[in-house]
PDB file of N, CA and C in Angstrom:
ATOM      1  N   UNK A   1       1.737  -4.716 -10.805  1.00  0.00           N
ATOM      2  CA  UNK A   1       3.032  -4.501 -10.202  1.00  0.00           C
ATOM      3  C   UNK A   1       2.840  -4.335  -8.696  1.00  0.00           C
ATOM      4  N   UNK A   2       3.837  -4.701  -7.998  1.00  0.00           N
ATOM      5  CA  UNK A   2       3.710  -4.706  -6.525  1.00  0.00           C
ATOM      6  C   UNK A   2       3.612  -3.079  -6.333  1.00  0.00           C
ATOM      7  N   UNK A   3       3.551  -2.800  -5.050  1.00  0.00           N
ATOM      8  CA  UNK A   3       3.641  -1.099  -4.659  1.00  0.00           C
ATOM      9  C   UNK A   3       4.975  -1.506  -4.108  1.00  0.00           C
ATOM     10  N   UNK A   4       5.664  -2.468  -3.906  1.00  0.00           N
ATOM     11  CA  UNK A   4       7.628  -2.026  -3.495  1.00  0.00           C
ATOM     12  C   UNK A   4       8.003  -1.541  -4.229  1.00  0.00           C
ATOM     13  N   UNK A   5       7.596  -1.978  -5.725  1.00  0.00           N
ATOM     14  CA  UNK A   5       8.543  -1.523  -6.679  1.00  0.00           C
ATOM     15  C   UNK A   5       8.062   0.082  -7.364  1.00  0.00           C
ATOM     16  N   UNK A   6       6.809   0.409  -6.527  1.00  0.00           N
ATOM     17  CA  UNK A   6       6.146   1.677  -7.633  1.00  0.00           C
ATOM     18  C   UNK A   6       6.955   2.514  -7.435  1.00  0.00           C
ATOM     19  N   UNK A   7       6.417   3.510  -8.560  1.00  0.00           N
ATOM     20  CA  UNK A   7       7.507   4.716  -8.714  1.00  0.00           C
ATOM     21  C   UNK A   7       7.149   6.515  -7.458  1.00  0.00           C
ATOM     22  N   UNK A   8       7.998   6.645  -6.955  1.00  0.00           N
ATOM     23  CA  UNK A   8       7.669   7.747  -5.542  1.00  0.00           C
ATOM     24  C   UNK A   8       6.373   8.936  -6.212  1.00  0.00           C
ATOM     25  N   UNK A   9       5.895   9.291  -5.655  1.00  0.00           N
ATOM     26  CA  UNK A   9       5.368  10.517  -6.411  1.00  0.00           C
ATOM     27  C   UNK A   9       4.163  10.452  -7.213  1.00  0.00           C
ATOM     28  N   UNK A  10       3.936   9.049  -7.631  1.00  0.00           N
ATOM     29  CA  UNK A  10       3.149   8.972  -8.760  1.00  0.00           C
ATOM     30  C   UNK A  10       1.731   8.239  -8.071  1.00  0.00           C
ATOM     31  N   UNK A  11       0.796   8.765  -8.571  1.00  0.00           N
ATOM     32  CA  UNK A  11      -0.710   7.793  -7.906  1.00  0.00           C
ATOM     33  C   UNK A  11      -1.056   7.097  -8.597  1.00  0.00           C
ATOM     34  N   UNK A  12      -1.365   5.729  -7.564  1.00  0.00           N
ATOM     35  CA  UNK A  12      -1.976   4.366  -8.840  1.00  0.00           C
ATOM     36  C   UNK A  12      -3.052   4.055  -8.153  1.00  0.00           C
ATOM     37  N   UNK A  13      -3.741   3.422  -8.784  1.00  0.00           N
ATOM     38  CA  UNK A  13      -5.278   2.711  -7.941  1.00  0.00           C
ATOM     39  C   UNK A  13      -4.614   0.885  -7.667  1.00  0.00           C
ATOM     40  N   UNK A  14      -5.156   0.596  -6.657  1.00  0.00           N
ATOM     41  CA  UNK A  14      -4.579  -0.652  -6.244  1.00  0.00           C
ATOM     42  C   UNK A  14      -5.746  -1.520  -6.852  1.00  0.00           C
ATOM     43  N   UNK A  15      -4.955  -2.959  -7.313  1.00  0.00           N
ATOM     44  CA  UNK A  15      -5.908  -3.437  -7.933  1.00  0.00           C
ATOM     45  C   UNK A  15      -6.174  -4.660  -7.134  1.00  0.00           C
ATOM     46  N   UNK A  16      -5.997  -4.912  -6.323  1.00  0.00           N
ATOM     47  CA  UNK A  16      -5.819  -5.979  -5.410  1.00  0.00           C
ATOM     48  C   UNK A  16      -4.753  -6.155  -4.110  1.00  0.00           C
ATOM     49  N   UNK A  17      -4.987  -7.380  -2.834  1.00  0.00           N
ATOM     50  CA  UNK A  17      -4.569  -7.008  -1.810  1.00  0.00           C
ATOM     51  C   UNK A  17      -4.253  -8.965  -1.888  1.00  0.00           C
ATOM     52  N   UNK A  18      -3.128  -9.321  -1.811  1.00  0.00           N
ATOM     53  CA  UNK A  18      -2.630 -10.584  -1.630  1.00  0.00           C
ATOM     54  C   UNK A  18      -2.011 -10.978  -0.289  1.00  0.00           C
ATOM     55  N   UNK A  19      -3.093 -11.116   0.496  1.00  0.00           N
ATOM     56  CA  UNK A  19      -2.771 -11.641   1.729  1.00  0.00           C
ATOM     57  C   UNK A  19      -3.199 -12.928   2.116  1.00  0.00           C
ATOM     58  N   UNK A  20      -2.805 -13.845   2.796  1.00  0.00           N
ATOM     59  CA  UNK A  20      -3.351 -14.691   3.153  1.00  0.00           C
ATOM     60  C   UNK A  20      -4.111 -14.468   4.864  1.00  0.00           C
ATOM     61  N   UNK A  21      -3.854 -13.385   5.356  1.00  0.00           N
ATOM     62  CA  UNK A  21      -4.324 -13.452   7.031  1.00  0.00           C
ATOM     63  C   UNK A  21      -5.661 -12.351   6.847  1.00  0.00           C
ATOM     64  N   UNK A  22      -6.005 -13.142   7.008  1.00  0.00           N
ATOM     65  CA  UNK A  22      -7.990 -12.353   7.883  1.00  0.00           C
ATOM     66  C   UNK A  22      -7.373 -10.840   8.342  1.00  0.00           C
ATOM     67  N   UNK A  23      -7.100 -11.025   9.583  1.00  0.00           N
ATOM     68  CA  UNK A  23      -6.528  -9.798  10.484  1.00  0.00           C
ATOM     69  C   UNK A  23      -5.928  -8.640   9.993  1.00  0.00           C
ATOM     70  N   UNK A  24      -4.836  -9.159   9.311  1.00  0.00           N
ATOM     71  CA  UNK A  24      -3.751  -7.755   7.677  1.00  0.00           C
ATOM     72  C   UNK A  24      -4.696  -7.726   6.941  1.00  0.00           C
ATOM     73  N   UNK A  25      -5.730  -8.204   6.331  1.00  0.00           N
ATOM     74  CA  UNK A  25      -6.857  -7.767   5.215  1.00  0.00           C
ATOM     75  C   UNK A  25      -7.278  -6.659   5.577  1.00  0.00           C
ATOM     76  N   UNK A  26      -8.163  -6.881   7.258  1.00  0.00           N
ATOM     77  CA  UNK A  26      -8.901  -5.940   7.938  1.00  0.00           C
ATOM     78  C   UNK A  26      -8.087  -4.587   8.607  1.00  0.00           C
ATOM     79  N   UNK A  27      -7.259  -5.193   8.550  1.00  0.00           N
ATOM     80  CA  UNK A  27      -6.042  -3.739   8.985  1.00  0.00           C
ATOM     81  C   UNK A  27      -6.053  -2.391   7.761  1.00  0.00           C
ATOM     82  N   UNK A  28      -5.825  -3.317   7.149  1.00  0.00           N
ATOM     83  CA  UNK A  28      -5.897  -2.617   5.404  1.00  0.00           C
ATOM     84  C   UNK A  28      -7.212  -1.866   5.631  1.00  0.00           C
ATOM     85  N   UNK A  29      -7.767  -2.787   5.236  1.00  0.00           N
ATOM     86  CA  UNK A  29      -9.581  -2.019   5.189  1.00  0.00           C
ATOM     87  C   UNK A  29      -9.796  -0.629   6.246  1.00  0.00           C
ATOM     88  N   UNK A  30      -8.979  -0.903   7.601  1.00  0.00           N
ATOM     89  CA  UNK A  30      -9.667   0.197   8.012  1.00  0.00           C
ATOM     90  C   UNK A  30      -8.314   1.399   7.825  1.00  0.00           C
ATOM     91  N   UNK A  31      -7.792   1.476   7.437  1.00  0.00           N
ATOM     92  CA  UNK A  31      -7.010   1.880   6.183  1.00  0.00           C
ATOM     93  C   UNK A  31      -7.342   3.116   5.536  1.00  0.00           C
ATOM     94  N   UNK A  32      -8.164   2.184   5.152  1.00  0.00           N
ATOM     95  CA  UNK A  32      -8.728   2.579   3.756  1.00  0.00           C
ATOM     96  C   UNK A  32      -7.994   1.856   2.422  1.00  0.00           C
ATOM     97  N   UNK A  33      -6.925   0.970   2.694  1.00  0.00           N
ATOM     98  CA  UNK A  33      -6.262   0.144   1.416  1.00  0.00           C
ATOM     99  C   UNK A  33      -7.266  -0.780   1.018  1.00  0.00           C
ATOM    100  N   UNK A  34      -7.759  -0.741  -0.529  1.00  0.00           N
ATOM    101  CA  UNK A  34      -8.907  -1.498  -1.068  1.00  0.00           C
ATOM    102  C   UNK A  34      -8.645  -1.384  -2.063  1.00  0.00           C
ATOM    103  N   UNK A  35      -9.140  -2.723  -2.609  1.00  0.00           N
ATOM    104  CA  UNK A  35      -9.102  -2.550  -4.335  1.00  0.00           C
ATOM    105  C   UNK A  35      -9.891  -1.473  -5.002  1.00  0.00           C
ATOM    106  N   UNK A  36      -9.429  -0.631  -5.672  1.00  0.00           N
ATOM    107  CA  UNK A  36     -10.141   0.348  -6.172  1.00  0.00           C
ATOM    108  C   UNK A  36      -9.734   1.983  -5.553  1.00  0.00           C
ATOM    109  N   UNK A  37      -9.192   2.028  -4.535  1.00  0.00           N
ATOM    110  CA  UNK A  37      -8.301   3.157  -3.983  1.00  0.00           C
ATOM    111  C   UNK A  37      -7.438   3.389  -4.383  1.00  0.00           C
ATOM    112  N   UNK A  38      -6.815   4.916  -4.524  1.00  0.00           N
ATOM    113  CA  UNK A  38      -6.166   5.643  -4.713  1.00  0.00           C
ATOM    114  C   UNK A  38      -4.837   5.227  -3.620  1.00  0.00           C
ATOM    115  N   UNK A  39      -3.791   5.145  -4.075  1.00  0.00           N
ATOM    116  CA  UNK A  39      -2.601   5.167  -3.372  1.00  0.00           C
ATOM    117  C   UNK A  39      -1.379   5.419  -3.799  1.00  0.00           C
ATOM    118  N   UNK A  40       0.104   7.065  -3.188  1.00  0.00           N
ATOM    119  CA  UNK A  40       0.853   7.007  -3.275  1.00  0.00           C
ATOM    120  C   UNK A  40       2.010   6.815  -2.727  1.00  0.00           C
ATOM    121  N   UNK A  41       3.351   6.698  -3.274  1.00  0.00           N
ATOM    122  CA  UNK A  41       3.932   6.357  -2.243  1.00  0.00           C
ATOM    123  C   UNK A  41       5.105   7.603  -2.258  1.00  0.00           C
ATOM    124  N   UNK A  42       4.442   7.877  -1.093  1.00  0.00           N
ATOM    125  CA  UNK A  42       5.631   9.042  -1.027  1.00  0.00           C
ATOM    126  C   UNK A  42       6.855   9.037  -0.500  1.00  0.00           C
ATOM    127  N   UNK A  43       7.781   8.278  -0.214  1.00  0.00           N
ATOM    128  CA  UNK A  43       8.795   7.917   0.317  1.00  0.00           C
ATOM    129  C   UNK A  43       9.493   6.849   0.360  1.00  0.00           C
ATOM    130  N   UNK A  44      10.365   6.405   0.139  1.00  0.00           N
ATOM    131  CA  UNK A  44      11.017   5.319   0.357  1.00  0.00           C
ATOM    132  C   UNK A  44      12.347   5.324   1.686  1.00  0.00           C
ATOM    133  N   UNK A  45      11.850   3.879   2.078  1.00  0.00           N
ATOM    134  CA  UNK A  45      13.146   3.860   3.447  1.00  0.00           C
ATOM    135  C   UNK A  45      13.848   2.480   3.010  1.00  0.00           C
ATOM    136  N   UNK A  46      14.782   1.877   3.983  1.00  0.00           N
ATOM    137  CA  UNK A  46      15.245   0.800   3.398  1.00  0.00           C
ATOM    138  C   UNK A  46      14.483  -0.398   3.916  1.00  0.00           C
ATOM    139  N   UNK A  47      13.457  -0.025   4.993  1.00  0.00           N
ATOM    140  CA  UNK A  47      12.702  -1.492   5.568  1.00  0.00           C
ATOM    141  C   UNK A  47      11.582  -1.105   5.234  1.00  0.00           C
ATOM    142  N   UNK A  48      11.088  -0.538   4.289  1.00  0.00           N
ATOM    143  CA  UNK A  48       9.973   0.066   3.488  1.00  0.00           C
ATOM    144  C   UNK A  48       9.494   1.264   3.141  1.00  0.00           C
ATOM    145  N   UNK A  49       8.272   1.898   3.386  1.00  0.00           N
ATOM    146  CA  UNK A  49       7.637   3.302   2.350  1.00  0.00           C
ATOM    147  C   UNK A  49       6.813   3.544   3.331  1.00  0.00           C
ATOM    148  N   UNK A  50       6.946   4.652   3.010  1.00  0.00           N
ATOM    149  CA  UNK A  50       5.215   5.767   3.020  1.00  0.00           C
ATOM    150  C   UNK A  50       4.361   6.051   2.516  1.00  0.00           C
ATOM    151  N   UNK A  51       2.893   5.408   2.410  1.00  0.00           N
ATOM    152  CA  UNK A  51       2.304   5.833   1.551  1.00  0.00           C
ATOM    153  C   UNK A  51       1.158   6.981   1.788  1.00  0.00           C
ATOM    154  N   UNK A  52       0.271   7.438   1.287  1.00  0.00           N
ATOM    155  CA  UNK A  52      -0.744   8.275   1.132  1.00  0.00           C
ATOM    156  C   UNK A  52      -2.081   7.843   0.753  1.00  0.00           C
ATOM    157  N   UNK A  53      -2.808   7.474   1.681  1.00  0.00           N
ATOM    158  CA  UNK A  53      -4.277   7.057   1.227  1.00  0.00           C
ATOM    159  C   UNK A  53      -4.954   7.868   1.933  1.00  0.00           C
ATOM    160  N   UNK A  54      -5.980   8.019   0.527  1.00  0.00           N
ATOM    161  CA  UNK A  54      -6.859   9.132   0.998  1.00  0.00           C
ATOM    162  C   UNK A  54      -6.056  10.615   1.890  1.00  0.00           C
ATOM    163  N   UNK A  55      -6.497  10.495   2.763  1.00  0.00           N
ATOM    164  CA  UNK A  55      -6.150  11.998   3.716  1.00  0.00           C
ATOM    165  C   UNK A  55      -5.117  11.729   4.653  1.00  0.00           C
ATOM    166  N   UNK A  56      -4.570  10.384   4.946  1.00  0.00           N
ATOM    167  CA  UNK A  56      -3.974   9.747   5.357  1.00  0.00           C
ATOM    168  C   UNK A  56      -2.483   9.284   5.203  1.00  0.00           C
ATOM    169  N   UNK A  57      -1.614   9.375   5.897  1.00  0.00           N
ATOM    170  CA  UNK A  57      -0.021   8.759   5.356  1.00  0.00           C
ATOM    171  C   UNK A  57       0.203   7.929   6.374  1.00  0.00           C
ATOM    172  N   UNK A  58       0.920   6.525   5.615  1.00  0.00           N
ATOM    173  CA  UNK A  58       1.320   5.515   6.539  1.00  0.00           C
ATOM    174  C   UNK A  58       2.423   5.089   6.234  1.00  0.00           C
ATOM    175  N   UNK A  59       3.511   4.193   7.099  1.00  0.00           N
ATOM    176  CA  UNK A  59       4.478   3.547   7.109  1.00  0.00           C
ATOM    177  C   UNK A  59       3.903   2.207   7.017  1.00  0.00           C
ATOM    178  N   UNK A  60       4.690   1.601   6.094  1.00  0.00           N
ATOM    179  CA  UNK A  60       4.408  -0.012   6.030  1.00  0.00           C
ATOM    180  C   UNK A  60       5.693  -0.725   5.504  1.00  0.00           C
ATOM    181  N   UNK A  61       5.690  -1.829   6.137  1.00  0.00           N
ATOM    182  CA  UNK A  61       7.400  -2.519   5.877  1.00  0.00           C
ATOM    183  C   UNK A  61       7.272  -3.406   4.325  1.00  0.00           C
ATOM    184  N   UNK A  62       8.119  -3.216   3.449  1.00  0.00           N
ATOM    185  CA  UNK A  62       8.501  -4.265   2.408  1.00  0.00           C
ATOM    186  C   UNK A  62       7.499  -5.220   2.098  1.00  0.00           C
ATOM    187  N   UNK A  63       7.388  -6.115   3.343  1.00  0.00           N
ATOM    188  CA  UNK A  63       6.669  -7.139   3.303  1.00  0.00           C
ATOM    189  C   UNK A  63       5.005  -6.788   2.790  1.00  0.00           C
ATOM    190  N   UNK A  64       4.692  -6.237   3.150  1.00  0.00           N
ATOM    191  CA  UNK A  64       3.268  -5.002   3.624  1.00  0.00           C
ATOM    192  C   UNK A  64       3.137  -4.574   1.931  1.00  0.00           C
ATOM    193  N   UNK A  65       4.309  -4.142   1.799  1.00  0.00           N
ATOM    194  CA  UNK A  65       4.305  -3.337   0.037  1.00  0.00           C
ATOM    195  C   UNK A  65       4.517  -4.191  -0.764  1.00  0.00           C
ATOM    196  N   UNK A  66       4.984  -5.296  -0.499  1.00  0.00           N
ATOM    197  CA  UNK A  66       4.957  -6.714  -1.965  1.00  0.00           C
ATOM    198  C   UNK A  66       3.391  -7.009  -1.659  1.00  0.00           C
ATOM    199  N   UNK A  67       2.541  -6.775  -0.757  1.00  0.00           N
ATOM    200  CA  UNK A  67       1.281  -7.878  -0.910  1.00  0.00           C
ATOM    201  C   UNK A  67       0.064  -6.690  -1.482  1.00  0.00           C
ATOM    202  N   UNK A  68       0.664  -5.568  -2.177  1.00  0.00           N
ATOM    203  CA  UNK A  68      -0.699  -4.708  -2.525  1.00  0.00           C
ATOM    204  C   UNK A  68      -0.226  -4.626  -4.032  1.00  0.00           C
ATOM    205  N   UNK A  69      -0.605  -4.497  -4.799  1.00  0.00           N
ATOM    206  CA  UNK A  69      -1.109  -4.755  -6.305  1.00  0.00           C
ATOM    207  C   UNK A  69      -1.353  -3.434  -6.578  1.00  0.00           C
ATOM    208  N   UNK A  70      -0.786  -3.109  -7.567  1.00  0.00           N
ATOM    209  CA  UNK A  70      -1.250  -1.759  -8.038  1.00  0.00           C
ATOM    210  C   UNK A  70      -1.309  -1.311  -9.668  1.00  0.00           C
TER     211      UNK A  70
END
């Protein structure tokens, strides 16, 4: 399931990262977004979420949250 659609509150391990650009892969990575990480999403907005990786909370738009797998 994409992470747009995950449910607030709840932690999933991502099972994959569907990007096609080099550059957003490596963005991710230093992140910490990887297959095999822990990620929640704690918030929802209407041009996307917040999530929680690791020790970390980020904003990422829609677009950003259809391409991570969880």
């Amino acid at each position: 399931m994409e992470l747009s659609v995950a449910q607030e509150g709840k932690e999933y391990i991502i099972q994959k990262i569907e990007t096609d650009d080099a550059e957003l892969d490596a963005f991710l990575l230093s992140l910490g977004c990887y297959a095999g990480e822990k990620i929640t999403v704690v918030s929802r907005r209407r041009g996307g979420c917040t999530v929680a990786i690791k020790d970390g909370r980020y904003n990422i738009d829609n677009q950003l949250a259809r391409a991570i797998i969880v």
